[in-house]
Structures are given as structure tokens and as C-alpha cells.
N, C-alpha and C. Protein backbone atom coordinates (compact mmCIF):
# COMPACT_ATOMS: atom_id res chain seq x y z
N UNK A 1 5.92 4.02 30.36
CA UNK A 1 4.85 3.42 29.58
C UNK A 1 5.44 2.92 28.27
N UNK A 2 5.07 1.61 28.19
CA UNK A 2 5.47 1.06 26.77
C UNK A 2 4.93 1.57 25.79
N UNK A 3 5.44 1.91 24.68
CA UNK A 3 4.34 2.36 23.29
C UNK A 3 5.00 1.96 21.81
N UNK A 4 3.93 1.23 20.38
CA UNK A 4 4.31 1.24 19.48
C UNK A 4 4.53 2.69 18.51
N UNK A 5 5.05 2.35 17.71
CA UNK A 5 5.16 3.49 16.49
C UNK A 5 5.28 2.92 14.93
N UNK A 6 3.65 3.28 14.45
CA UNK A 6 3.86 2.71 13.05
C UNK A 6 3.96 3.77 12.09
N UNK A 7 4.79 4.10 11.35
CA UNK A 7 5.35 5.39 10.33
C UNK A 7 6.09 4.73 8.88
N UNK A 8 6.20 5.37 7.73
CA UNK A 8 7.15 5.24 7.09
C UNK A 8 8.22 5.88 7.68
N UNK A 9 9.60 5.18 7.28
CA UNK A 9 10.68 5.19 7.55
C UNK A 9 11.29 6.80 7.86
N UNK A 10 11.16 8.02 6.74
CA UNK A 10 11.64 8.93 7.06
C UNK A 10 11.14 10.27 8.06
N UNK A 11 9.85 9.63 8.77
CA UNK A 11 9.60 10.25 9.73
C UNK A 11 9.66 9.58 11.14
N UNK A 12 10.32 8.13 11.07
CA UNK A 12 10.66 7.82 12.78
C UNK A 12 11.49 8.70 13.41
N UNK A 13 12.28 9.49 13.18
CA UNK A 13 12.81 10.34 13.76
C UNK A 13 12.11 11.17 14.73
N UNK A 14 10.99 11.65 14.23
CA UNK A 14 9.69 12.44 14.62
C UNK A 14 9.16 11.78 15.92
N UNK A 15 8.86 10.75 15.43
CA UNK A 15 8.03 9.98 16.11
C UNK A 15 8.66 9.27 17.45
N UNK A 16 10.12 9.24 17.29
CA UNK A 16 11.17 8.34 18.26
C UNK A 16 11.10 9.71 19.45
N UNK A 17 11.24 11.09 18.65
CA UNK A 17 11.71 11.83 19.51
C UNK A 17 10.25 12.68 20.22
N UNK A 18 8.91 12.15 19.72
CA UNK A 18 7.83 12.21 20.75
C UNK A 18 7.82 11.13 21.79
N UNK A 19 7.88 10.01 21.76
CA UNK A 19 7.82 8.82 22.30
C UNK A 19 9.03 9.15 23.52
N UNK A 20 9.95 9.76 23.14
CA UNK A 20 11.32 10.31 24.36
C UNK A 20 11.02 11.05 25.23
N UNK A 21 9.86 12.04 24.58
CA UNK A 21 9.76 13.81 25.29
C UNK A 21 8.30 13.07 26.00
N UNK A 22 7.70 12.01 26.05
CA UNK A 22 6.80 12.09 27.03
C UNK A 22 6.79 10.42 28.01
N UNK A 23 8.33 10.05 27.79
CA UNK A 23 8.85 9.18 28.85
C UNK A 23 8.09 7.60 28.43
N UNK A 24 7.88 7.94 26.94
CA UNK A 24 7.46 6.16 26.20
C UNK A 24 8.40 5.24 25.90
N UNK A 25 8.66 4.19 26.24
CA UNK A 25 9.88 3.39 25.79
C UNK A 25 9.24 2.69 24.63
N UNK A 26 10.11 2.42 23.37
CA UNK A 26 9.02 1.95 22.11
C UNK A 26 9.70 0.73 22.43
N UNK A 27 8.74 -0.10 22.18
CA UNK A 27 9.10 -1.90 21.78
C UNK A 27 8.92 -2.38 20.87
N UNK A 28 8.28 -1.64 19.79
CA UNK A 28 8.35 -2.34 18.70
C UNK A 28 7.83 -0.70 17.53
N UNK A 29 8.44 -0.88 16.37
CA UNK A 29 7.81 -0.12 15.11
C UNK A 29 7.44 -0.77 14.24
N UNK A 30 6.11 -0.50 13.30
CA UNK A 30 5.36 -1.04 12.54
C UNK A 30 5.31 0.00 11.19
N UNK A 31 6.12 -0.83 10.31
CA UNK A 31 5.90 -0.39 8.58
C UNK A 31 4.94 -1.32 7.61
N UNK A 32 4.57 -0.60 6.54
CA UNK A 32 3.73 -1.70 6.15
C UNK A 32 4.19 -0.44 4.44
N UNK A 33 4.46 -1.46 3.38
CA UNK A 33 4.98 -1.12 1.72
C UNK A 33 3.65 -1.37 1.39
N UNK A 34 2.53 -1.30 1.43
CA UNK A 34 1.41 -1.28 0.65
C UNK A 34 0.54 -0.32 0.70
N UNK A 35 -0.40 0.03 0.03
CA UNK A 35 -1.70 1.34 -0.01
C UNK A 35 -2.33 0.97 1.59
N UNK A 36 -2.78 2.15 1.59
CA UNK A 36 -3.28 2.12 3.08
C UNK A 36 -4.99 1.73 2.96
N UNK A 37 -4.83 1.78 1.71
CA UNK A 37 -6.57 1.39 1.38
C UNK A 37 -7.18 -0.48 1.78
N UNK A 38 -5.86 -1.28 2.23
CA UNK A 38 -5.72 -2.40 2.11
C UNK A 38 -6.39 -2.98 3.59
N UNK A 39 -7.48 -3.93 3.91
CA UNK A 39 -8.08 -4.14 5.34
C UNK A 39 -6.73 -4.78 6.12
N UNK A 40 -6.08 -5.32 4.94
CA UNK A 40 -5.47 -6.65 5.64
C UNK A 40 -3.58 -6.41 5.13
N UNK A 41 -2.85 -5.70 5.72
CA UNK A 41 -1.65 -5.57 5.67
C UNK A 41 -0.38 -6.15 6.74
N UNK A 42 0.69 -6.47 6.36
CA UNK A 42 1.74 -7.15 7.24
C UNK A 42 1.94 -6.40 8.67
N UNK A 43 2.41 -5.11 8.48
CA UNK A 43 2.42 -4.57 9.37
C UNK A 43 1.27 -4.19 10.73
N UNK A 44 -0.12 -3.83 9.75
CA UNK A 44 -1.32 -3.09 10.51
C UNK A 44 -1.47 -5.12 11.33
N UNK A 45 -1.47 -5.56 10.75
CA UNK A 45 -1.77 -7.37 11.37
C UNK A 45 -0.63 -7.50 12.70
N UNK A 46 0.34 -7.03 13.00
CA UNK A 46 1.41 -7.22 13.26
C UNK A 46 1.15 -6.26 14.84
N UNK A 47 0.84 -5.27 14.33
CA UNK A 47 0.77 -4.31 15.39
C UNK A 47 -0.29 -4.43 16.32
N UNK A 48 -1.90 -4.87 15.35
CA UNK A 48 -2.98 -5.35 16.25
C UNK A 48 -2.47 -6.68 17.23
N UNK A 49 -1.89 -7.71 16.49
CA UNK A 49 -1.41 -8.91 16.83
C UNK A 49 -0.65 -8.42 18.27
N UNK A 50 -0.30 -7.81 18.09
CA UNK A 50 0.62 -7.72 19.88
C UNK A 50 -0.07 -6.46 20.42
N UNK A 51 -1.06 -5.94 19.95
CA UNK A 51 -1.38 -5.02 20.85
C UNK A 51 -2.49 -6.01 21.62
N UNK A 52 -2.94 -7.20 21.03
CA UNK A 52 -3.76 -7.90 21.62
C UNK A 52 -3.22 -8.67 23.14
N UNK A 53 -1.81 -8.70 22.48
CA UNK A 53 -0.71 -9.39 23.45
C UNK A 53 -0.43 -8.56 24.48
N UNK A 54 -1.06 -7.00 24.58
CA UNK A 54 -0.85 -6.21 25.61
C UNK A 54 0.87 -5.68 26.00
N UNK A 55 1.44 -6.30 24.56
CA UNK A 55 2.94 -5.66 24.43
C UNK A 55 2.83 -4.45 25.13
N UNK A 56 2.03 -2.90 24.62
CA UNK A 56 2.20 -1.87 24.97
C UNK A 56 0.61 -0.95 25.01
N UNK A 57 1.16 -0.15 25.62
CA UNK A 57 -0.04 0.71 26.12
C UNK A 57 -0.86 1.60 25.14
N UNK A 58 0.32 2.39 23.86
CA UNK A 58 0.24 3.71 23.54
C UNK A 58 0.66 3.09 21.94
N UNK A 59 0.00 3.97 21.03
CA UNK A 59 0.23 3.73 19.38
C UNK A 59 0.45 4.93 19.19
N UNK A 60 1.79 5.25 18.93
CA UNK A 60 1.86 6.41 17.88
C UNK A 60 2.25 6.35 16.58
N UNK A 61 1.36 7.33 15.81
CA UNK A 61 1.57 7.02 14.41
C UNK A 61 1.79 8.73 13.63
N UNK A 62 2.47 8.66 12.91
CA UNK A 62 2.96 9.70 12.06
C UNK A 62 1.62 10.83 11.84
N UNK A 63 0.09 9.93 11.15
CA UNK A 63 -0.70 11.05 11.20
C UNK A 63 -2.18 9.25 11.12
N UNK A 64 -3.27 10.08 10.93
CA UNK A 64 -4.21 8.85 11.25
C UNK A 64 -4.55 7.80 10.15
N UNK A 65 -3.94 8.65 8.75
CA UNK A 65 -4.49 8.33 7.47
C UNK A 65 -3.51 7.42 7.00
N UNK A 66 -2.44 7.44 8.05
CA UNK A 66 -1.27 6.09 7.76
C UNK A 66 -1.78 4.93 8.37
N UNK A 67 -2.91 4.13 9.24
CA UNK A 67 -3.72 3.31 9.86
C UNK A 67 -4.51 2.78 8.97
N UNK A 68 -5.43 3.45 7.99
CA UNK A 68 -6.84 3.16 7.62
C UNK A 68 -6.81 4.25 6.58
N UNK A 69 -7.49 4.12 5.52
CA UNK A 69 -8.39 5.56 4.30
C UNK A 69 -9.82 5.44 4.14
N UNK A 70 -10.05 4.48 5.08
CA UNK A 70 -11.74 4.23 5.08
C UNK A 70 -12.34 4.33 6.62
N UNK A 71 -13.17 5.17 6.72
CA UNK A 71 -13.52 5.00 8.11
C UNK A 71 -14.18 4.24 8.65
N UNK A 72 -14.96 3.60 8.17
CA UNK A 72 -15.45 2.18 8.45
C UNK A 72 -14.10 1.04 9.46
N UNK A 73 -13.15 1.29 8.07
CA UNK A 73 -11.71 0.21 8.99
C UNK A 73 -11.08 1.34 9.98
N UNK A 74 -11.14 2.02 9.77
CA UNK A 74 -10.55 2.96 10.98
C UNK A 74 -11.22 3.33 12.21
N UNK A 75 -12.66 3.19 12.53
CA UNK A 75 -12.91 3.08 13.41
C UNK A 75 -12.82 1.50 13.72
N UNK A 76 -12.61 0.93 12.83
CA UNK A 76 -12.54 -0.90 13.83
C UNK A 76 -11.21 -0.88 14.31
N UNK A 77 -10.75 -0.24 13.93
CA UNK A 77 -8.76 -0.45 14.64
C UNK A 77 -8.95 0.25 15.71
N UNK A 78 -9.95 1.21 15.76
CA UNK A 78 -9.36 2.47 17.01
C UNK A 78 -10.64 1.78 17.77
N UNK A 79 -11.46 0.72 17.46
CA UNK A 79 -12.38 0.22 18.58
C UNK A 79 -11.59 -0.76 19.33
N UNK A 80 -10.96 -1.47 17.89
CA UNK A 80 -10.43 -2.51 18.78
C UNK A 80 -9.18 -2.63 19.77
N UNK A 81 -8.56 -1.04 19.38
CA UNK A 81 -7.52 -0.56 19.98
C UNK A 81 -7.74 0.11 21.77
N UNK A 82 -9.06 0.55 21.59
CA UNK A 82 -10.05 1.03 23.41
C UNK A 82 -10.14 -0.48 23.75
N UNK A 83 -10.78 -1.01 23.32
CA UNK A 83 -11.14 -2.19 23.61
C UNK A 83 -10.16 -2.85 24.46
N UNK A 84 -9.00 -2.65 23.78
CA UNK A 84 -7.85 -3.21 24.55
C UNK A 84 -6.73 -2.22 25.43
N UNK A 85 -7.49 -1.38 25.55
CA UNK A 85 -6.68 0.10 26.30
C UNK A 85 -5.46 0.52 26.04
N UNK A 86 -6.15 0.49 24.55
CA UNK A 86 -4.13 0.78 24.34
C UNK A 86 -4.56 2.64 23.35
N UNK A 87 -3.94 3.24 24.05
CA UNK A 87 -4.36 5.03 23.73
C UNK A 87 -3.75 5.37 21.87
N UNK A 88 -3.99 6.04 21.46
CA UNK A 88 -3.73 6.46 19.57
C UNK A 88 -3.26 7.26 20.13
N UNK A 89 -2.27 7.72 19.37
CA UNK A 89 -1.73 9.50 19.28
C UNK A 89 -0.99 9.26 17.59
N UNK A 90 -1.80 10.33 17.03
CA UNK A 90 -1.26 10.82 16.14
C UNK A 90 -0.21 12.00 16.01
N UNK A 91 1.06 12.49 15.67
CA UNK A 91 1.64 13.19 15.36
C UNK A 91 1.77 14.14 15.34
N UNK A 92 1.26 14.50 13.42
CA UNK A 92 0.43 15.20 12.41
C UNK A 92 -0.52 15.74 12.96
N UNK A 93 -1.46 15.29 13.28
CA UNK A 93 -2.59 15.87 13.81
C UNK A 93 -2.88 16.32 15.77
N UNK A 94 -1.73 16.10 16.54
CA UNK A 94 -1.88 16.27 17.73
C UNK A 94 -3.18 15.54 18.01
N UNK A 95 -3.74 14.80 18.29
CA UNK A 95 -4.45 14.03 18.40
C UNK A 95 -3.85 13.01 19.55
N UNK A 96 -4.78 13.04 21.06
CA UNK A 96 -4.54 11.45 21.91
C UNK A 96 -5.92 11.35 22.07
N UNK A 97 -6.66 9.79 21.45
CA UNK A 97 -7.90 9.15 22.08
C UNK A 97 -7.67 9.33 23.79
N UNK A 98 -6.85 9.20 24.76
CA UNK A 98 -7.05 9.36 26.07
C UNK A 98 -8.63 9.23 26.32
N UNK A 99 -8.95 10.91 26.16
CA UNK A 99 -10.42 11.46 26.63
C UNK A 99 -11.08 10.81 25.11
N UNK A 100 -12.23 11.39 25.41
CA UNK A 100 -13.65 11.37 24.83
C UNK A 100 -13.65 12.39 23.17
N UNK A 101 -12.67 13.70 23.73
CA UNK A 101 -12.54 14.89 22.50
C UNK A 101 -11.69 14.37 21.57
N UNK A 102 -10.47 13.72 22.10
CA UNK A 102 -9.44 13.20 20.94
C UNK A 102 -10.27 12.27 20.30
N UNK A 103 -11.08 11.21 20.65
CA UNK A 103 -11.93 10.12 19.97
C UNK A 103 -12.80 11.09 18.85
N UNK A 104 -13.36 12.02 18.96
CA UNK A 104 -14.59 12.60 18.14
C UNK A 104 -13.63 13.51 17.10
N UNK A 105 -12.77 13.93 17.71
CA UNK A 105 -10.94 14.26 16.27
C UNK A 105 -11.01 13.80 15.27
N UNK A 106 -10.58 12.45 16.26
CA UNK A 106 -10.04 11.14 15.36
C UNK A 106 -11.17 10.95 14.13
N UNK A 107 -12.21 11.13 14.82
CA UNK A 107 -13.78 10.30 13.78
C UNK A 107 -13.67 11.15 12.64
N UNK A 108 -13.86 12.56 13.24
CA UNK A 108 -13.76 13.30 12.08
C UNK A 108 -12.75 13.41 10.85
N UNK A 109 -11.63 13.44 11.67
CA UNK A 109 -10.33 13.41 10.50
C UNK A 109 -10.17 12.28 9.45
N UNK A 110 -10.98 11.09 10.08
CA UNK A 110 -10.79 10.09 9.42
C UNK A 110 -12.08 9.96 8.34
N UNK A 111 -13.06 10.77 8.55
CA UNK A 111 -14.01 11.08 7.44
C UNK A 111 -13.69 11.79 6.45
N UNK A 112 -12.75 13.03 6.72
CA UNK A 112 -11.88 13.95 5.76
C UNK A 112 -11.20 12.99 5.27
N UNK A 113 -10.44 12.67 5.57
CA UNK A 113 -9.06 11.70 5.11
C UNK A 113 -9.83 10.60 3.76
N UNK A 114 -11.00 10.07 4.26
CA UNK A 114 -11.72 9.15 3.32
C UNK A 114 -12.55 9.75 1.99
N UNK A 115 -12.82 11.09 2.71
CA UNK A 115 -13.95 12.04 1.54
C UNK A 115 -12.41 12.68 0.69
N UNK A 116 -11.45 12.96 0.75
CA UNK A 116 -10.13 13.53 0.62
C UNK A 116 -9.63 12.55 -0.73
N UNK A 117 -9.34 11.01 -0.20
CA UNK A 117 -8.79 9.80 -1.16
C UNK A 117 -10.26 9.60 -2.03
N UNK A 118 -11.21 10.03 -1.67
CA UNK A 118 -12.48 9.27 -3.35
C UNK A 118 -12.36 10.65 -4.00
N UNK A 119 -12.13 11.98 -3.46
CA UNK A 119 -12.18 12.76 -4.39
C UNK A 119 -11.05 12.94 -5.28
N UNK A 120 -9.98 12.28 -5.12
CA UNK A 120 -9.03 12.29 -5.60
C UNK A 120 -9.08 10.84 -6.81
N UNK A 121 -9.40 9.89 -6.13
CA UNK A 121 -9.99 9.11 -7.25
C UNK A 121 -11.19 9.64 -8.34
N UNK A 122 -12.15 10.03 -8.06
CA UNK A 122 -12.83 10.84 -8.81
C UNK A 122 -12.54 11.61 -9.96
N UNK A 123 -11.03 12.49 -9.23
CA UNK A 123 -10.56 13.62 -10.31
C UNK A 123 -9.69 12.83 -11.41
N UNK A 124 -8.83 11.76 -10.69
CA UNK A 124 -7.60 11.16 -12.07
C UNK A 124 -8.78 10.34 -12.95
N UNK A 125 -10.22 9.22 -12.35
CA UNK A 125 -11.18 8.86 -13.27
C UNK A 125 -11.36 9.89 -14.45
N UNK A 126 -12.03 11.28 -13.71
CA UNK A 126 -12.62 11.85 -14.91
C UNK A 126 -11.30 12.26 -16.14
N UNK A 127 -10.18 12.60 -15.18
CA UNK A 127 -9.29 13.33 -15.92
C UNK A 127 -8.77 11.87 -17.44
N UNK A 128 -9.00 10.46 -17.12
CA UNK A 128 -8.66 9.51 -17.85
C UNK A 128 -9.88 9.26 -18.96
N UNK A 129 -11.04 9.69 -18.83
CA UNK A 129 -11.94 9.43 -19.71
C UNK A 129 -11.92 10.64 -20.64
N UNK A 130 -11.16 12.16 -19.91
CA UNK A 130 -10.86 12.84 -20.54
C UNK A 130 -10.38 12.76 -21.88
N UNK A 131 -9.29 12.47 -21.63
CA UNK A 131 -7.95 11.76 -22.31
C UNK A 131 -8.35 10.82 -23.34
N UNK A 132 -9.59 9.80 -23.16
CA UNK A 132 -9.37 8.74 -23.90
C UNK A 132 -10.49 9.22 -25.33
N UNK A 133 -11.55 10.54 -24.61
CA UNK A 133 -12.54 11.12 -25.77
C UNK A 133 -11.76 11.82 -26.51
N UNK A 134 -10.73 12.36 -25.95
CA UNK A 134 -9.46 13.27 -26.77
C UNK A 134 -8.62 12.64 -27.70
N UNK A 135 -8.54 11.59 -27.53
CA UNK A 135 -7.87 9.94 -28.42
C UNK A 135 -6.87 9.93 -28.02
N UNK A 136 -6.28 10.40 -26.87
CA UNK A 136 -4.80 10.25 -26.12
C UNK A 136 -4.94 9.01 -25.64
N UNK A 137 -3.55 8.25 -25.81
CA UNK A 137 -3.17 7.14 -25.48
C UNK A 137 -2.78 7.51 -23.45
N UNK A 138 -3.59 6.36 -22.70
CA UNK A 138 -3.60 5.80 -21.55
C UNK A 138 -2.67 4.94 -21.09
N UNK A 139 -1.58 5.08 -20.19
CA UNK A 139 -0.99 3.96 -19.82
C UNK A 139 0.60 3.99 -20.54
N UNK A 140 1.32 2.88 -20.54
CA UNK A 140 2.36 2.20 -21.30
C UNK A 140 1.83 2.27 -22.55
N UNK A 141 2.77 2.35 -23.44
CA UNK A 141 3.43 2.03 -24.60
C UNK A 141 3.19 0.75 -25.37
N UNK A 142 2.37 0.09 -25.72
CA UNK A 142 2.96 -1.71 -26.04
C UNK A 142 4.26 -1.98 -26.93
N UNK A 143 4.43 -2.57 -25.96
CA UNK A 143 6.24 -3.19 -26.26
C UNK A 143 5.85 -3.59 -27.89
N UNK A 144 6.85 -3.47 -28.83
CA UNK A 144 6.92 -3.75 -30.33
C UNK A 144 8.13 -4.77 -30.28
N UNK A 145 7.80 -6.12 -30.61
CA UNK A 145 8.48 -7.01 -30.71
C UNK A 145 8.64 -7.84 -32.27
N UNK A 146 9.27 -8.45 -32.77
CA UNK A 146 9.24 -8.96 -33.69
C UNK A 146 9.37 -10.62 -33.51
N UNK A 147 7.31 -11.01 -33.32
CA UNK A 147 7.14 -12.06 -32.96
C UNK A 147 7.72 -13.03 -33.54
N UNK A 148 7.94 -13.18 -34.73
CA UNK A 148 8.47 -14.29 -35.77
C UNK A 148 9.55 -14.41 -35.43
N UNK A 149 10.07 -13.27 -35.35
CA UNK A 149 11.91 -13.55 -35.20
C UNK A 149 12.16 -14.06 -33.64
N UNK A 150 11.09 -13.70 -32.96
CA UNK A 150 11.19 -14.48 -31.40
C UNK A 150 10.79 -15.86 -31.30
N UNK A 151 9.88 -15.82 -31.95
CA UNK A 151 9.38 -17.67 -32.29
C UNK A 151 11.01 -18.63 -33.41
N UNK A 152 11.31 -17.98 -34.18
CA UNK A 152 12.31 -18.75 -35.16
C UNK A 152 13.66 -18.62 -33.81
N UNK A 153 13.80 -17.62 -33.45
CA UNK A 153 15.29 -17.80 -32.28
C UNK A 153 14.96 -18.91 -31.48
N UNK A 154 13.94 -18.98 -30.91
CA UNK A 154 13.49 -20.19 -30.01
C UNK A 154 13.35 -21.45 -30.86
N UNK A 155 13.09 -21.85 -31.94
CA UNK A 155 12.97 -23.22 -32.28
C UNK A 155 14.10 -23.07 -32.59
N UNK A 156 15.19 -22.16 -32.69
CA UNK A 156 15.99 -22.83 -33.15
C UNK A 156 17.41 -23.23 -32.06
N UNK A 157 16.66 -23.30 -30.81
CA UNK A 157 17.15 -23.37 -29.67
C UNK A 157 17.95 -22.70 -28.78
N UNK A 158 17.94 -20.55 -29.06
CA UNK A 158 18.75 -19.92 -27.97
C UNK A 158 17.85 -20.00 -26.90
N UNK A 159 18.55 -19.74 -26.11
CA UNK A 159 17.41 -19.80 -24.38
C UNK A 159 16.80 -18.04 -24.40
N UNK A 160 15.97 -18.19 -23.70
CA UNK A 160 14.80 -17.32 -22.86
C UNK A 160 15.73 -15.82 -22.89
N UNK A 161 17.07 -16.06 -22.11
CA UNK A 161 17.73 -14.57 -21.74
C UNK A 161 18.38 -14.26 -23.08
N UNK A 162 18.87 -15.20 -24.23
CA UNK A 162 19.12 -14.23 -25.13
C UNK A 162 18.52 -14.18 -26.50
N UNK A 163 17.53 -14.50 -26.33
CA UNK A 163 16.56 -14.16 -26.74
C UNK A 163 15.86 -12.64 -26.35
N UNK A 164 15.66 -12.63 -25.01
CA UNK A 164 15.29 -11.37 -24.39
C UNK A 164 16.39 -10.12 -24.65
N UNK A 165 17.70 -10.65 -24.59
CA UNK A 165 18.64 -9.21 -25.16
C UNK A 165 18.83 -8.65 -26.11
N UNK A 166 18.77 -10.25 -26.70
CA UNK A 166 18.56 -10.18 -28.91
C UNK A 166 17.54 -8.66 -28.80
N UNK A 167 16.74 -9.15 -28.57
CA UNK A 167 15.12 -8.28 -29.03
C UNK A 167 14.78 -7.25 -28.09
N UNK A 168 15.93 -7.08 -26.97
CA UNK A 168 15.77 -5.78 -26.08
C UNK A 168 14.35 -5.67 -25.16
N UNK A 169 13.81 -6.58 -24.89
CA UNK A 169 13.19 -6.59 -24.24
C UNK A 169 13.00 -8.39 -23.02
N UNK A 170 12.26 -7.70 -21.98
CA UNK A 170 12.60 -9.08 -20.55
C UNK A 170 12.21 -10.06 -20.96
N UNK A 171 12.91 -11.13 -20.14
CA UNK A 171 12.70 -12.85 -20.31
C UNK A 171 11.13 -13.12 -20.15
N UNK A 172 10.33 -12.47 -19.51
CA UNK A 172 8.76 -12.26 -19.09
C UNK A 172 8.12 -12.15 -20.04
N UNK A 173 8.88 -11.27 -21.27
CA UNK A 173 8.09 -10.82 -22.38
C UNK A 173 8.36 -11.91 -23.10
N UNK A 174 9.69 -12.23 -23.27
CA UNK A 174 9.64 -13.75 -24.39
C UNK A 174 9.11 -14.59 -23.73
N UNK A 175 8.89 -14.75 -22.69
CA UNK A 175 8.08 -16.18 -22.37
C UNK A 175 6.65 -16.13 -22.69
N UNK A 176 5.83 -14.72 -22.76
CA UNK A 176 4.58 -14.36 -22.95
C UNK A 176 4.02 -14.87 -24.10
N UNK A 177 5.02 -14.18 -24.84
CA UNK A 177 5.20 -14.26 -26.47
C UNK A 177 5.28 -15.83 -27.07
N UNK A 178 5.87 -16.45 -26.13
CA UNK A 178 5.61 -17.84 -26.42
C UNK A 178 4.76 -18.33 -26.10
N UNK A 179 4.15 -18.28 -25.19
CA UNK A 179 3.33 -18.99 -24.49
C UNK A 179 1.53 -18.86 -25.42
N UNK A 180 1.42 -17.25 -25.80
CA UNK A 180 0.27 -16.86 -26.54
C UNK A 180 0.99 -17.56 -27.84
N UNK A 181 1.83 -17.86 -28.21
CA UNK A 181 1.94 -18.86 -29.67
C UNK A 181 1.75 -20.51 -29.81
N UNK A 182 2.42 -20.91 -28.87
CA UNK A 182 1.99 -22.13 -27.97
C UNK A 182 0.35 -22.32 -28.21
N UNK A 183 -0.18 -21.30 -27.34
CA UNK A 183 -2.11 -21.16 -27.56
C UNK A 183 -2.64 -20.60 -28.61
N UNK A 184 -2.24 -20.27 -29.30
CA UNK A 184 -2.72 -20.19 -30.59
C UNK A 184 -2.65 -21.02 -31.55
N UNK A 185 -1.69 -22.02 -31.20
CA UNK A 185 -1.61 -23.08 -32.34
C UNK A 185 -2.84 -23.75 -32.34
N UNK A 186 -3.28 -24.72 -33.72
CA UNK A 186 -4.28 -25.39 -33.89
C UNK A 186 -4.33 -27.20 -33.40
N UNK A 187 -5.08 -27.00 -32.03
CA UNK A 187 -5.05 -28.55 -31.54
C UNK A 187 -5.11 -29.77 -32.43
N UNK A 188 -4.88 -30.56 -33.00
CA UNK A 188 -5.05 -31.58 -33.91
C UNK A 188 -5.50 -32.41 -33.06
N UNK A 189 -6.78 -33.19 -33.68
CA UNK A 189 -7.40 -34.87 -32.72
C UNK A 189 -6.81 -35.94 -33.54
């Protein structure tokens, strides 16, 4: 039986050596570098895309919460995944849709998994409004530049990069820095 495997990188090992122990040949693995909170990712597009193509039979994935963090999108992958008879197995969770029991697993875990990521958003929210009634500074630092002396280096024609080393900070930042001086000047008619 053909089967995919979508994982981050340091658990294909895992996953290569389930796919061995129950006689799956993989044809393809699916990574995806972005939040899993995302409907629309390279990889998750990639994997539906040929599972439509009937590449393979079987999806295994590291655990379910690497697919979807919303169950809403997670049951549309695992509908549209029956739909096209291609079986889930999760890992992590021993979990195969096959039957009827792995499907009602799946539902559930993927309600945990979603009630799991808002409560966790919830806690760093409150913990930041905390912080900000406390008068603790949020975030980065703002870069301290010495606009004048970045505006006078530039008219007086060094370029962008040394300018940026002059003043220890990136070519991004002097271009910023110009650009809000640029717009601040007074339009003349």
C-alpha cells in the first residue's frame, strides 16, 4: 500500500519506520515552515493536491495537530481525505480513521488540540495586558538611531550599506529612516 507522511523533519524517522513495520511504501513526504493555524499552506495544498490524484492510499502524520488547530479545517481535510479513501493515521496519538472509532478519536482530539491553542492564546493575551498595567515595556527595543547624522551621510552621498555599518544598524533601517524623511518633507505647489 502506497502512503504519504507529513511531519517536521526530526521525527521522519518515526514515521519512515511505521510506514516499514506495516508494509507502506511512502511516495511522497509533506513539510510545511508555517503555523498550523494557516487554511492554506504549501505543503497541506500539496498533499491534498495528490491525494486527489489518488497518488496513495494512507496519510501518516506525526500527531493530528500537525494537519489543522481548528476543527472546523480539520474535519474538512479528514472529510475530504474519506471522501477520497485515503485512511489518517496519526503516530502520537495511535489513531487509524479505517473504522468508524478512529474517526470519533480523531473529532475529539482535534477539539482538545483547538480548546488547548485558544487557551494558550488567552493566557500570553492576559499575561501582556498584565505587563503593560505594570508599565513593562512589550516587545523589541526601538532601535536609537541618530536621524540627522543618517540624513547628512546620505546627502552627502555614502550608499545605503555604509551608512547602515556607520550607525550599526540594517540597510532596512536606513532606508526606513529615509523614506519617513522623504514624507515628511513639506510638498511645495
Amino acid at each position: 500500500m502506497r502512503a504519504a507522511a507529513a511531519c517536521p523533519r526530526p521525527r521522519q524517522r518515526s514515521l519512515r519506520a511505521m510506514a516499514q513495520q506495516r508494509g507502506f511504501q511512502i511516495v511522497a513526504e509533506y513539510t510545511d515552515r508555517i503555523s498550523g493555524t494557516k487554511a492554506r499552506r504549501p505543503g497541506l495544498d500539496d498533499l491534498l493536491r495528490d491525494a486527489r490524484r489518488g497518488r496513495f492510499q494512507v496519510v501518516l502524520v506525526w500527531a493530528s495537530d500537525r494537519i489543522a488547530r481548528s476543527v472546523r479545517h480539520f474535519l474538512e481535510v479528514l472529510d475530504e481525505l474519506n471522501r477520497l479513501n485515503v485512511e489518517f493515521v496519526s503516530f502520537r496519538e495511535s489513531i487509524d480513521t479505517g473504522g468508524p472509532l478512529g474517526r470519533a478519536v480523531v473529532i475529539i482530539i482535534g477539539a482538545i488540540a483547538e480548546l488547548e491553542r485558544n487557551l494558550i492564546i488567552e493566557r500570553v493575551r492576559a499575561g501582556m495586558r498584565r505587563a503593560r498595567l505594570e508599565g513593562r515595556h512589550i516587545g523589541r527595543r526601538p532601535i536609537e538611531v541618530d536621524r540627522v547624522a543618517v540624513l547628512r551621510d546620505r546627502n552627502r552621498g555614502d550608499s545605503l550599506i555604509n551608512i547602515a555599518k556607520t550607525h550599526r544598524v540594517s540597510r532596512a533601517t536606513v532606508s526606513r529612516l529615509l523614506k519617513q524623511a522623504k514624507d515628511a518633507e513639506p510638498v511645495s505647489i
